[in-house]
N, C-alpha and C. Protein backbone atom coordinates (compact mmCIF):
# COMPACT_ATOMS: atom_id res chain seq x y z
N UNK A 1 -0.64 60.31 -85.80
CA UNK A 1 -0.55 60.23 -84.35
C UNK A 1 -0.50 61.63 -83.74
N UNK A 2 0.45 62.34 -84.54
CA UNK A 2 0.20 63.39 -83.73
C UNK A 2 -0.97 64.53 -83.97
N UNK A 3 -1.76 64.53 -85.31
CA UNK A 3 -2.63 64.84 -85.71
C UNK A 3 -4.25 64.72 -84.19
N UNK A 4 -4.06 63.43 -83.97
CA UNK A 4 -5.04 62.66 -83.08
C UNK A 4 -4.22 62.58 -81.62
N UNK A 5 -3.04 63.19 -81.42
CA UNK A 5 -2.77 63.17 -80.20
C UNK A 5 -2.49 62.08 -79.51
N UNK A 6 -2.19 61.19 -80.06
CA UNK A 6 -2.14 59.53 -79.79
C UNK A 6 -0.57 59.26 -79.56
N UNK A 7 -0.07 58.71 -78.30
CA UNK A 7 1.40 57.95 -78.39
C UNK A 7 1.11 57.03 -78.62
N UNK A 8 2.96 56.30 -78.87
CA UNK A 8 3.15 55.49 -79.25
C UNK A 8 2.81 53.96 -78.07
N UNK A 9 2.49 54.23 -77.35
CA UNK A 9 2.06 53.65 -76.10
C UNK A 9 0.79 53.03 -76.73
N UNK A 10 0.21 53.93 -76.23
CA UNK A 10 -1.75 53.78 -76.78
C UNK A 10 -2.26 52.48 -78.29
N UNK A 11 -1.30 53.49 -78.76
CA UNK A 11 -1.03 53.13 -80.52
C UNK A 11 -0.86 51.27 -80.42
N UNK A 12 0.43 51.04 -79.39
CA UNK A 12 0.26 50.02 -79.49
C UNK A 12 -0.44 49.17 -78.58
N UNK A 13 -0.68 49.46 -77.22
CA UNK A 13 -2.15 48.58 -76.78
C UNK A 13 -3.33 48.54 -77.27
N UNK A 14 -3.81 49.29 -78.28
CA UNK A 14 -4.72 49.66 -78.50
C UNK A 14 -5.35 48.84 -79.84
N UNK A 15 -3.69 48.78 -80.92
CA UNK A 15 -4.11 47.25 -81.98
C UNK A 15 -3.53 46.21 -81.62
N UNK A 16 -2.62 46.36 -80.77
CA UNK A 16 -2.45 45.08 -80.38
C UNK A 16 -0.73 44.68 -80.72
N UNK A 17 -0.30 45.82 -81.48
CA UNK A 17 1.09 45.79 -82.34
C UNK A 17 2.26 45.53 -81.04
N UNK A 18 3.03 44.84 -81.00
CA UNK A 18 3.96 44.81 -79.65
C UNK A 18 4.77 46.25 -80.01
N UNK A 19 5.34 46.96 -78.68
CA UNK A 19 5.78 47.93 -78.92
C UNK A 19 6.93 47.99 -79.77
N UNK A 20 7.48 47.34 -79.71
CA UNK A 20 9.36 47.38 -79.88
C UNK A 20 8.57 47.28 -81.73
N UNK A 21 7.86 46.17 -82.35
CA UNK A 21 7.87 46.28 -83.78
C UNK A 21 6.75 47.70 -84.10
N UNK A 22 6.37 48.34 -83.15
CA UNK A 22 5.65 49.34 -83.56
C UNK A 22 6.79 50.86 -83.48
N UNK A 23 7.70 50.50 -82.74
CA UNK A 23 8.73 51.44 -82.82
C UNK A 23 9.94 51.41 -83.90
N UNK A 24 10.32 50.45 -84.28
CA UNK A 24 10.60 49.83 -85.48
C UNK A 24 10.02 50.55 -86.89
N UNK A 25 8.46 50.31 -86.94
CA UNK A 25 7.90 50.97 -87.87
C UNK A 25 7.97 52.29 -87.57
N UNK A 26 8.16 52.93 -86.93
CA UNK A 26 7.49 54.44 -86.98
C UNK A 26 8.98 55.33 -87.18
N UNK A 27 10.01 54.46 -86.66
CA UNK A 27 11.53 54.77 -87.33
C UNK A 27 12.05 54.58 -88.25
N UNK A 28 11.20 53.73 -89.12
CA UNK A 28 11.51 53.14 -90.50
C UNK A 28 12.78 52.24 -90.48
N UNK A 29 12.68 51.58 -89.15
CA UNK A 29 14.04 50.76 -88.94
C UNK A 29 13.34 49.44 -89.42
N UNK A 30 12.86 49.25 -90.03
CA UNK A 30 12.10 47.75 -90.75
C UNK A 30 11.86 48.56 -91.92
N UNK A 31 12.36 47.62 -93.42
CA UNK A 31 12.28 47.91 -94.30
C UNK A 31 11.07 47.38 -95.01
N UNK A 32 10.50 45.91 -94.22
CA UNK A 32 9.44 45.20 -94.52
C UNK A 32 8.33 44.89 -93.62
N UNK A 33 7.53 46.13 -93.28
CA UNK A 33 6.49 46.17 -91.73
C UNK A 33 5.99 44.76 -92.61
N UNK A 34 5.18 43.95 -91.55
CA UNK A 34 3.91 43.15 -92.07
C UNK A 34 2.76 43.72 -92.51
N UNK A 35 2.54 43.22 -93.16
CA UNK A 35 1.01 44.36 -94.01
C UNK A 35 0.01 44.36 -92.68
N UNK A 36 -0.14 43.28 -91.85
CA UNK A 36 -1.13 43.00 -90.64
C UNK A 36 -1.07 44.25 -89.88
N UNK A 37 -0.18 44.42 -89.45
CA UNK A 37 0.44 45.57 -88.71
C UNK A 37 -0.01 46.76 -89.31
N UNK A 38 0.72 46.97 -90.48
CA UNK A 38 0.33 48.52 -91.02
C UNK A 38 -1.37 48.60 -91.10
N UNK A 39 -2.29 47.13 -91.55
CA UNK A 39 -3.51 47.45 -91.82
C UNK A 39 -3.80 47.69 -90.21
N UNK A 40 -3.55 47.01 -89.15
CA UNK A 40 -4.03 47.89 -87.93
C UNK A 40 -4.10 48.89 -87.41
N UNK A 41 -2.89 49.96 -87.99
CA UNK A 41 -2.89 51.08 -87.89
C UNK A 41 -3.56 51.62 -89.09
N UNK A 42 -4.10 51.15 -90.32
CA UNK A 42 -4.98 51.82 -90.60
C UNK A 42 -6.18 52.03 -90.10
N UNK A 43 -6.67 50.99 -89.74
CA UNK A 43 -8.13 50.73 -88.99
C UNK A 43 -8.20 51.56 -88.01
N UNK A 44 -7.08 51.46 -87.19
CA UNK A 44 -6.87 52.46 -85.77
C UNK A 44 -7.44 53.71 -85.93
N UNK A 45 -6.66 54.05 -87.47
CA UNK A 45 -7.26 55.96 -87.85
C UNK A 45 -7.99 55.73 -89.04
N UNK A 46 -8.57 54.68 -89.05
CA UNK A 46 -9.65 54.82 -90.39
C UNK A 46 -9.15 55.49 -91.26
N UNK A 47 -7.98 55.09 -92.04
CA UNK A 47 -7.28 55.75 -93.25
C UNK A 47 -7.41 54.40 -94.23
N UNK A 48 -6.72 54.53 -95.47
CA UNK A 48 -6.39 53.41 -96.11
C UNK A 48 -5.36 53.05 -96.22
N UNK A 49 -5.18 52.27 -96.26
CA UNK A 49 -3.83 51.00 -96.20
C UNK A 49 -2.73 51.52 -97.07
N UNK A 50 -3.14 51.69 -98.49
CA UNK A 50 -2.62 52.53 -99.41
C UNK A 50 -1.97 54.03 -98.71
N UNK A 51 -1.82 54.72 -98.12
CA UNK A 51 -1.78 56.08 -97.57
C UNK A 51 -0.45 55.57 -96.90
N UNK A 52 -0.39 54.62 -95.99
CA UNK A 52 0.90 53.99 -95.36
C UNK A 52 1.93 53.27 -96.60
N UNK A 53 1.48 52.74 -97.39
CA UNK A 53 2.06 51.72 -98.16
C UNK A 53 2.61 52.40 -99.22
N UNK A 54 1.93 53.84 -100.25
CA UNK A 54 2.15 54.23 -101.27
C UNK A 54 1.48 53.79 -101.85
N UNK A 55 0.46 53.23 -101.42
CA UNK A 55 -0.26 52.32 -102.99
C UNK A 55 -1.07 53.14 -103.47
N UNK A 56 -1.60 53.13 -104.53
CA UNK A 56 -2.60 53.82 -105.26
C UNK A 56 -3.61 53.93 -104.60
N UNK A 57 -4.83 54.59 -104.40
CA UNK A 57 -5.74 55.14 -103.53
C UNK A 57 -6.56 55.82 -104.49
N UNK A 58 -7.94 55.87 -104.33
CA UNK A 58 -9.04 56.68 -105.27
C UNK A 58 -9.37 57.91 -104.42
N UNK A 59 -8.92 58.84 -105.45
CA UNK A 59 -9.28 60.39 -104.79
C UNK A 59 -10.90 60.59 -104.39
N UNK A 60 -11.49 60.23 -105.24
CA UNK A 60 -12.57 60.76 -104.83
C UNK A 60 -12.93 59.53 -103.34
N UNK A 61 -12.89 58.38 -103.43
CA UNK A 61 -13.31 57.43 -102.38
C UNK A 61 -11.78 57.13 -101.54
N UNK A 62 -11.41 57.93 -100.62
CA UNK A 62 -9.98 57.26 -100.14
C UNK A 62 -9.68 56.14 -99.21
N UNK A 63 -11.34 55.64 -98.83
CA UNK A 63 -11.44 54.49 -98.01
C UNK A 63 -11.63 52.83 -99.43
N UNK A 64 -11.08 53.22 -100.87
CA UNK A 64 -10.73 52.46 -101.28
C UNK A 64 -9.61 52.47 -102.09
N UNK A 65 -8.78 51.38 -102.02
CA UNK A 65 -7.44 51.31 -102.27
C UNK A 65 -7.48 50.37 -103.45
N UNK A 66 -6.47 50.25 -104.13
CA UNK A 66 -6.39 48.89 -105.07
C UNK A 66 -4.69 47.99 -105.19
N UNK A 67 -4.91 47.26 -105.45
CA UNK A 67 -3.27 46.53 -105.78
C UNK A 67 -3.07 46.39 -103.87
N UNK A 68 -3.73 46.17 -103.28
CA UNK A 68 -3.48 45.93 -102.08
C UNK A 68 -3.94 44.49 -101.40
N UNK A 69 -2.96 43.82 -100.85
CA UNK A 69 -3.27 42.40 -99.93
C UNK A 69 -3.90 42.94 -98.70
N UNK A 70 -5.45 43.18 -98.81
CA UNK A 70 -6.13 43.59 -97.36
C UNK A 70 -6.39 42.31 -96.66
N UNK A 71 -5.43 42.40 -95.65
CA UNK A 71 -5.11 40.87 -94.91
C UNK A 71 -6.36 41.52 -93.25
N UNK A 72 -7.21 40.27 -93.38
CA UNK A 72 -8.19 40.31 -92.29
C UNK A 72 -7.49 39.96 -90.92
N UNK A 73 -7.86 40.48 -89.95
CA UNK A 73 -6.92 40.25 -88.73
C UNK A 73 -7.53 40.71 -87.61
N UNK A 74 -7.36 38.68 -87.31
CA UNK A 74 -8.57 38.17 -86.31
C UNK A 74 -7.90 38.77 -84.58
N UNK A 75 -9.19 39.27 -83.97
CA UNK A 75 -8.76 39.20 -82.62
C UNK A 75 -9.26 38.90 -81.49
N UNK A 76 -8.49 38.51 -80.44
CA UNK A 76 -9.34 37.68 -79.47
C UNK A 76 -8.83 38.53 -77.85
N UNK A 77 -9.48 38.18 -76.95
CA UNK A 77 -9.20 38.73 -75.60
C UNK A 77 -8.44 37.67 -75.29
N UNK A 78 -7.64 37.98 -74.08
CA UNK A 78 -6.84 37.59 -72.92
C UNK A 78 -7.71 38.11 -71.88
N UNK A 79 -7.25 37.57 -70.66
CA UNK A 79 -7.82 37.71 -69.00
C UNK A 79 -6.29 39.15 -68.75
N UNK A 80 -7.06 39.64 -67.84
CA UNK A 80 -6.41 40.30 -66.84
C UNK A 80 -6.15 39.88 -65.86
N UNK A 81 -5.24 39.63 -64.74
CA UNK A 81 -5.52 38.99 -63.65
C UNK A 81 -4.71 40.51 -62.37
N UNK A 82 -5.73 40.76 -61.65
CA UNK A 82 -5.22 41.86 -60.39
C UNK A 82 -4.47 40.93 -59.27
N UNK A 83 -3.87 39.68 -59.43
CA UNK A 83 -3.27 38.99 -58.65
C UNK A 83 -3.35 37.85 -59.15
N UNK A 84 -2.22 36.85 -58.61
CA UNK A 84 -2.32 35.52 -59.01
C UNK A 84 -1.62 34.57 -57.95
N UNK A 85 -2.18 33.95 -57.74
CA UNK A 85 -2.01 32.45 -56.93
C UNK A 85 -1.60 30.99 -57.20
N UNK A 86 -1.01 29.85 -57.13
CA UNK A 86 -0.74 28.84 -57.29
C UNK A 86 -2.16 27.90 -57.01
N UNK A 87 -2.47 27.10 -57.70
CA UNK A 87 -3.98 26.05 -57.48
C UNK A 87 -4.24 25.16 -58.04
N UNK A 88 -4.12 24.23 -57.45
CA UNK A 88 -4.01 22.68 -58.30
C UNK A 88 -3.17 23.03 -59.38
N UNK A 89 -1.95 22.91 -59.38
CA UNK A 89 -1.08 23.66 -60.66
C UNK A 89 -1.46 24.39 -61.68
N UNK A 90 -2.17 25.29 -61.33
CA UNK A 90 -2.55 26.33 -62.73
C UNK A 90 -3.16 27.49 -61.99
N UNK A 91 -3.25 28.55 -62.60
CA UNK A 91 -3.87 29.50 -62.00
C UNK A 91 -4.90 29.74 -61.25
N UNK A 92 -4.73 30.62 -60.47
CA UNK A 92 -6.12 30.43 -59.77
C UNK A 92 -6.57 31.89 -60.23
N UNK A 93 -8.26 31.27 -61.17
CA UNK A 93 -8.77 32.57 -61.94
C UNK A 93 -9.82 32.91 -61.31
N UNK A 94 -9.75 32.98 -59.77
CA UNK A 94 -10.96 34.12 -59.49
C UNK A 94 -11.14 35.51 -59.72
N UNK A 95 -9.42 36.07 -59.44
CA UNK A 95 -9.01 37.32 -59.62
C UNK A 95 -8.92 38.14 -61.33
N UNK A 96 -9.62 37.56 -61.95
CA UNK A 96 -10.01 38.15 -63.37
C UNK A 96 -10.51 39.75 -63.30
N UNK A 97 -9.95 40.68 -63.38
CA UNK A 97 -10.66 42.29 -63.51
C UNK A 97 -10.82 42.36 -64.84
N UNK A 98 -10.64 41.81 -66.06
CA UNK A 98 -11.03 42.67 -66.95
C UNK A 98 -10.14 41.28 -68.33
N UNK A 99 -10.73 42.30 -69.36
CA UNK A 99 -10.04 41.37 -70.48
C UNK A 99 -9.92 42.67 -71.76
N UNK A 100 -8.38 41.96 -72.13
CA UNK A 100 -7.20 42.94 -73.19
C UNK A 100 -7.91 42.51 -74.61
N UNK A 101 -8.15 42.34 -75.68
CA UNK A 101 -8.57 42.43 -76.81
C UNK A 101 -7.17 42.55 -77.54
N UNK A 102 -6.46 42.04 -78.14
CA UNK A 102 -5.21 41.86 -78.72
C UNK A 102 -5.05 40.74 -80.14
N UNK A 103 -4.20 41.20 -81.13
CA UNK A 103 -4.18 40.48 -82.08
C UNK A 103 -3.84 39.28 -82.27
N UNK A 104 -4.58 38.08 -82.79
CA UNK A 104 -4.25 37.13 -82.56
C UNK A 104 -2.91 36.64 -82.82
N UNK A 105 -2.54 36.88 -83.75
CA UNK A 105 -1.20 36.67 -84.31
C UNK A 105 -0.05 37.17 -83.45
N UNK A 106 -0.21 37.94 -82.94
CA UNK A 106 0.87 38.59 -81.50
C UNK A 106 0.65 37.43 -80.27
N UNK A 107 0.34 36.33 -80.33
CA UNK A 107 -0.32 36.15 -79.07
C UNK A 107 -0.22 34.10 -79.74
N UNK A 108 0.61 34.19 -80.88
CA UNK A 108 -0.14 33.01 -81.66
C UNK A 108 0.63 31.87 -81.02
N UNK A 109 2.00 32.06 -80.47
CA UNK A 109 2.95 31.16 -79.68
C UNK A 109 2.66 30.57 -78.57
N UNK A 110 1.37 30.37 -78.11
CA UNK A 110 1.26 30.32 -76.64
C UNK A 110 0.21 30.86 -76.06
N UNK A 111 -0.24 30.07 -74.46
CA UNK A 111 -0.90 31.05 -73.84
C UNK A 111 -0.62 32.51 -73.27
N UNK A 112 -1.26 33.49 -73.13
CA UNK A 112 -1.05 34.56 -72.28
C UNK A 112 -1.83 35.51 -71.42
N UNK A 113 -1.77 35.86 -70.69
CA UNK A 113 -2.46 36.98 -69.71
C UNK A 113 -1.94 38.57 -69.36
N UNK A 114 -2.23 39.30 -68.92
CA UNK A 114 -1.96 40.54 -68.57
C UNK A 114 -2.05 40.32 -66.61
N UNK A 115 -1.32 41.15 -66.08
CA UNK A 115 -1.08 40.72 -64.51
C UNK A 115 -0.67 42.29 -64.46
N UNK A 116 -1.56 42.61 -63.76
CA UNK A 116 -1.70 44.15 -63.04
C UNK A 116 -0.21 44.41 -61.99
N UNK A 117 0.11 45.06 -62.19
CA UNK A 117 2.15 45.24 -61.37
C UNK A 117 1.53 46.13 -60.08
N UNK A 118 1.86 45.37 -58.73
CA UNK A 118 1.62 45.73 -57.63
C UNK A 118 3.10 45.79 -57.06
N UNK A 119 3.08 46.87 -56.10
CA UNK A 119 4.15 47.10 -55.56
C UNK A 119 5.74 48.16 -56.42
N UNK A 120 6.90 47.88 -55.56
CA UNK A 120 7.45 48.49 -56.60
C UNK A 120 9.15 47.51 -56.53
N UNK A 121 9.13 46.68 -56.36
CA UNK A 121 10.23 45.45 -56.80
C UNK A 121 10.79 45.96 -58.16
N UNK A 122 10.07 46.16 -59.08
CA UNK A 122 11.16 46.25 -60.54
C UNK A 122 10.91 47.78 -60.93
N UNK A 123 10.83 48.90 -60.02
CA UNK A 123 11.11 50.50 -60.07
C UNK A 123 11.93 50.80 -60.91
N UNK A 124 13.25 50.09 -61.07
CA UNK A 124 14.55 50.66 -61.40
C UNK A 124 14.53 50.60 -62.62
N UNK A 125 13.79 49.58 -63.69
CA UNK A 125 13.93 48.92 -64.61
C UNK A 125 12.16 49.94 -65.34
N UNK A 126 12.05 50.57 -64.60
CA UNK A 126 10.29 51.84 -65.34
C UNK A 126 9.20 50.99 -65.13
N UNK A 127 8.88 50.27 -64.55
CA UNK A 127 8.02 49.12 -64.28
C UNK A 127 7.33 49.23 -62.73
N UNK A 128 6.37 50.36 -62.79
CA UNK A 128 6.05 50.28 -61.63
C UNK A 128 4.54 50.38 -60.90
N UNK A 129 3.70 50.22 -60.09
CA UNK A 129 2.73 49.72 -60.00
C UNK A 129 1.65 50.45 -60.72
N UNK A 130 0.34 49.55 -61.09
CA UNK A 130 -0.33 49.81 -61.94
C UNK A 130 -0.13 49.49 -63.44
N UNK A 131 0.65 49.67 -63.85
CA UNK A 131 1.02 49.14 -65.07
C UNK A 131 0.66 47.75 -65.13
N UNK A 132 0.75 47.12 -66.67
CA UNK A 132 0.38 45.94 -67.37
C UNK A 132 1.80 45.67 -67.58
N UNK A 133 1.68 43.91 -67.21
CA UNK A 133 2.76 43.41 -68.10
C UNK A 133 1.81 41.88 -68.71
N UNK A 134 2.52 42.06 -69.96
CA UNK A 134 1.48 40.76 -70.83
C UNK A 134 2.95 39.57 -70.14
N UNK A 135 2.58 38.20 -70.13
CA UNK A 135 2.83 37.46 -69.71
C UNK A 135 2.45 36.12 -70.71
N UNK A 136 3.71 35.77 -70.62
CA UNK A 136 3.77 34.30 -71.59
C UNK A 136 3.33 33.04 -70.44
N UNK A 137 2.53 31.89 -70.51
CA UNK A 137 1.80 31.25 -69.32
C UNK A 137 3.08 30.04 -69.24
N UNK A 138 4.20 29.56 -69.23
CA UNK A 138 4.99 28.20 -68.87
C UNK A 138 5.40 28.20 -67.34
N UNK A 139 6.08 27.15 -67.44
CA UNK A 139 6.50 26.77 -65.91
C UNK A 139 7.86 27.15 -66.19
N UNK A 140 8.33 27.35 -66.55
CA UNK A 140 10.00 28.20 -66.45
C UNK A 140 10.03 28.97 -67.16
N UNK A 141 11.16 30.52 -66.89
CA UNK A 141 11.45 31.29 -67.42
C UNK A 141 13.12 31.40 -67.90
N UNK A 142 13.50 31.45 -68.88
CA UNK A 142 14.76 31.87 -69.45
C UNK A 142 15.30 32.95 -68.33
N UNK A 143 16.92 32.57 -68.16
CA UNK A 143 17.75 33.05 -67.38
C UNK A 143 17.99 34.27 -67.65
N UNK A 144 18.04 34.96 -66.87
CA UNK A 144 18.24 36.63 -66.68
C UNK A 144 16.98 37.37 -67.30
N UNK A 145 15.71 36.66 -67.48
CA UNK A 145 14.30 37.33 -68.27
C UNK A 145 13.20 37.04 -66.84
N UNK A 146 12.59 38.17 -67.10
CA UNK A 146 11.58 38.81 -65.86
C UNK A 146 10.55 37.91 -65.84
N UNK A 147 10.18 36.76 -65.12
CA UNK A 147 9.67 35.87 -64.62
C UNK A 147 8.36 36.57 -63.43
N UNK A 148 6.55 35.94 -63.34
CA UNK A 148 5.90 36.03 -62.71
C UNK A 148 6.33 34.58 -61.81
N UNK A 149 6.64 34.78 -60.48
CA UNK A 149 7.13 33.58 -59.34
C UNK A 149 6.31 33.57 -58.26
N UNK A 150 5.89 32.64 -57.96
CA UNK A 150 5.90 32.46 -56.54
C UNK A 150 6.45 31.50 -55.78
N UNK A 151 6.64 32.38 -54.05
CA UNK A 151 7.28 31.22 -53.61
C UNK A 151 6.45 31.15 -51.99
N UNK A 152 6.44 29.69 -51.72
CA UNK A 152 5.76 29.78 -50.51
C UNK A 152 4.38 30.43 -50.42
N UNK A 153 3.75 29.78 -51.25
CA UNK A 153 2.41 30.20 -51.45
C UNK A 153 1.86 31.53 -51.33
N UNK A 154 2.14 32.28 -51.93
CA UNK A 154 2.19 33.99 -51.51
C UNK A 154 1.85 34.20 -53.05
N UNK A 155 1.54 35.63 -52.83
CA UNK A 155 0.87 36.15 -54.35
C UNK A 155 2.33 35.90 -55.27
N UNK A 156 2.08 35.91 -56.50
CA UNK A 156 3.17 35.90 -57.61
C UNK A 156 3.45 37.44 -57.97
N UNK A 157 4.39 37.28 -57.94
CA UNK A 157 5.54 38.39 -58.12
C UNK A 157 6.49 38.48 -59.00
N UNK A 158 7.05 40.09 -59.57
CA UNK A 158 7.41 40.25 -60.79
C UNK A 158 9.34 39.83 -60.23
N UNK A 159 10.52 39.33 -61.01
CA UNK A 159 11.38 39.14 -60.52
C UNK A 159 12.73 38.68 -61.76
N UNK A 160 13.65 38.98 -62.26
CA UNK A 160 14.59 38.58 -62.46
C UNK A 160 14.70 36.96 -62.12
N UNK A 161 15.41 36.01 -63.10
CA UNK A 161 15.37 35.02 -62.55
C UNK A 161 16.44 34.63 -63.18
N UNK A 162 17.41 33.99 -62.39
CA UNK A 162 18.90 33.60 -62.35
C UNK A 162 19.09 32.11 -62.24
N UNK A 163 19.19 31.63 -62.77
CA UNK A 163 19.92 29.84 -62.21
C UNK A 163 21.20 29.53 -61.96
N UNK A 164 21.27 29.16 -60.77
CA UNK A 164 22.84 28.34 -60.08
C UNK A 164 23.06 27.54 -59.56
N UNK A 165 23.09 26.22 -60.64
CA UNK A 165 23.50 25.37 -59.84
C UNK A 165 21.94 24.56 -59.46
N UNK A 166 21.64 24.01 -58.14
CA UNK A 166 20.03 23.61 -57.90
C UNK A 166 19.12 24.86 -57.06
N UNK A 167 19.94 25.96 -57.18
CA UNK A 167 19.15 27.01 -56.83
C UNK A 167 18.45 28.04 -58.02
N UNK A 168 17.67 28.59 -57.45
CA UNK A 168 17.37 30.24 -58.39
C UNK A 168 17.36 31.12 -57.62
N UNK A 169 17.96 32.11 -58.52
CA UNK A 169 17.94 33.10 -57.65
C UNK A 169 16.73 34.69 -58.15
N UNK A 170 16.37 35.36 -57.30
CA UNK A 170 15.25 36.13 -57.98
C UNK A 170 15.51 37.24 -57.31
N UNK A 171 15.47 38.17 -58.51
CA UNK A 171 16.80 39.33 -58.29
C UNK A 171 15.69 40.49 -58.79
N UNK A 172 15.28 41.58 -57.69
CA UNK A 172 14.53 42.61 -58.22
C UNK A 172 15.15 43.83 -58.42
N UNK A 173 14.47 44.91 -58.96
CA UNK A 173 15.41 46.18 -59.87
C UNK A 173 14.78 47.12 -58.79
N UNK A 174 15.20 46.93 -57.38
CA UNK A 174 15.09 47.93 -56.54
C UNK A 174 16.61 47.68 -55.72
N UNK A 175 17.44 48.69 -55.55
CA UNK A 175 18.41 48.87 -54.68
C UNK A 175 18.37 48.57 -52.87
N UNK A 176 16.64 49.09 -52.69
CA UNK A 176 16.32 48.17 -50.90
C UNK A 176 16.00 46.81 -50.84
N UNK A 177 15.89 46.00 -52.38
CA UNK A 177 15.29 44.69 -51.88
C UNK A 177 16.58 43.66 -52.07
N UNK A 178 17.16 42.97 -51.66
CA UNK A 178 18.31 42.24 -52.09
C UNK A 178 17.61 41.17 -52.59
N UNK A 179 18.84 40.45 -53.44
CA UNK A 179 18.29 39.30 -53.94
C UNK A 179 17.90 37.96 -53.73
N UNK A 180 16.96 37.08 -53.86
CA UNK A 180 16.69 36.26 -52.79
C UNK A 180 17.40 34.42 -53.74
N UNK A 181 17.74 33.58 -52.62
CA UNK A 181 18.57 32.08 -53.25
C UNK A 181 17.30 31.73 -52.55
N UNK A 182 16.95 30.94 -53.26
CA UNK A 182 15.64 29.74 -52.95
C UNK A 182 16.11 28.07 -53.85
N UNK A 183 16.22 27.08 -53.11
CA UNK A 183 16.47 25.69 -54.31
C UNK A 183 14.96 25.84 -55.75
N UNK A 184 15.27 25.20 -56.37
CA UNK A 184 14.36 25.39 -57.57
C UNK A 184 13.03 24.99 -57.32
N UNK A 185 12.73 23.84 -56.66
CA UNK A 185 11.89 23.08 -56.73
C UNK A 185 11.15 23.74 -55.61
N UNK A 186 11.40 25.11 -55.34
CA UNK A 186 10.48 26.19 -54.00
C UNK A 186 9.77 27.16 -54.81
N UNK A 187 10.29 27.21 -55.65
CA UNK A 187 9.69 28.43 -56.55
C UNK A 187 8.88 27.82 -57.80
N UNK A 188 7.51 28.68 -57.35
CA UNK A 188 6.51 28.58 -59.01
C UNK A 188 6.53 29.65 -59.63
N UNK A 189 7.40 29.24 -61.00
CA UNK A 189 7.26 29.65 -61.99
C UNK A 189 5.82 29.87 -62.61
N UNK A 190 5.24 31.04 -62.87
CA UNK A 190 3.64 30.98 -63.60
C UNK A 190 3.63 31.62 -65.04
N UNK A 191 5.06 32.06 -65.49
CA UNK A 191 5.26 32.63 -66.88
C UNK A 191 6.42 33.52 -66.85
N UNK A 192 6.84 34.15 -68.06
CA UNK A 192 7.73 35.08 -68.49
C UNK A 192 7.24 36.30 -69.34
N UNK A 193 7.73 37.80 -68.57
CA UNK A 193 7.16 38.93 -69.09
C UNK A 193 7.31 38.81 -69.95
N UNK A 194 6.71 39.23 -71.68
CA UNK A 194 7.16 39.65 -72.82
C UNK A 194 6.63 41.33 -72.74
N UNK A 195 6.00 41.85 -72.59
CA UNK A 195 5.87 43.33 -72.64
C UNK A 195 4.96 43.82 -71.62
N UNK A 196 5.65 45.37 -71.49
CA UNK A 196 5.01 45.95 -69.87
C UNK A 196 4.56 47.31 -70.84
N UNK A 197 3.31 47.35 -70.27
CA UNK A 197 2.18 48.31 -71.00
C UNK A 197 1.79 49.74 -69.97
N UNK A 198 1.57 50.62 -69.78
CA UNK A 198 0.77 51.78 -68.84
C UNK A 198 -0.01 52.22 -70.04
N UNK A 199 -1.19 53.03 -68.98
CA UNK A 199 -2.41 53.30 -69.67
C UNK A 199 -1.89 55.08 -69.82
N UNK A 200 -2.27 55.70 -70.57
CA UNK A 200 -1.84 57.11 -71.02
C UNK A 200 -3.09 57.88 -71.27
């Protein structure tokens, strides 16, 4: 990485590795990376698998390795979406800019999308416009986890999400915006952040 000038950012949008287990590996705080993983970062720098692993490696050919599980690892795109809307209960995909290329296996739980961060509601928390956040697609989000909402037919928005009682409450990481009580059944839920990405 640092050879190629590459963060750990890049590194991981780039195979697809979620950050937190790509930071993990690079601290050696995982004693057992997944081989999937490490072979993506071989591919990434066209090294061999062996070179990360210790495994034996042929001097003269170092793009072949032996005693190694070279595990193939399939990948598929996601949508981008530069906004999102409520529509006949499901997204409304006109607003498609682009599509993420990500490993399937990161992605294997569920639907997901990437949603371009407009505005600056969750500032406080390093999350601020322009940036990517990948997005898990359900109709509810787990309490106190950063929820895409809308309410009152208005674009969907990034938000803290609290339950009390037959209300929610949606609580952003800016000190000027206070937090807003809406009953439940006002607010669309369109998913839950799992990771917020910037381009480097």
């Amino acid at each position: 990485m640092d050879e190629n000038k590459i963060s750990k950012y890049k590194l991981a949008k780039d195979t697809g590795i979620p950050y937190t287990t790509l930071s993990q590996i690079l601290s050696n705080r995982t004693e057992n990376p997944q081989v999937k993983s490490l072979q993506l970062i071989a591919n990434f720098f066209g090294i061999p698998l062996g070179y990360l692993t210790g495994g034996e490696t042929d001097t003269l050919n170092p793009s072949k390795t032996f005693d190694i599980d070279m595990t193939k690892v399939e990948m598929v795109q996601i949508p981008i979406y530069g906004e999102i809307r409520a529509g006949y209960n499901s997204l409304v995909h006109e607003d498609v800019v682009g599509y993420e290329i990500v490993a399937k296996d990161s992605i294997s739980d569920g639907e997901y999308f990437f949603l371009i961060v407009k505005g600056d509601s969750m500032i406080e928390e390093g999350i601020s416009e322009g940036m990517r956040v990948l997005v898990k697609k359900q109709r509810y989000c787990q309490h106190g986890k950063i929820g895409v909402v809308i309410v009152n037919g208005e674009e969907g928005t990034l938000k803290r999400v609290f339950y009390e009682g037959d209300n929610i409450i949606l609580q952003a990481a800016n000190k000027s915006i206070p937090p807003k009580v809406f009953p439940i059944d006002e607010v669309l839920i369109q998913g839950q952040v799992t990771k917020v990405e910037f381009d480097v």
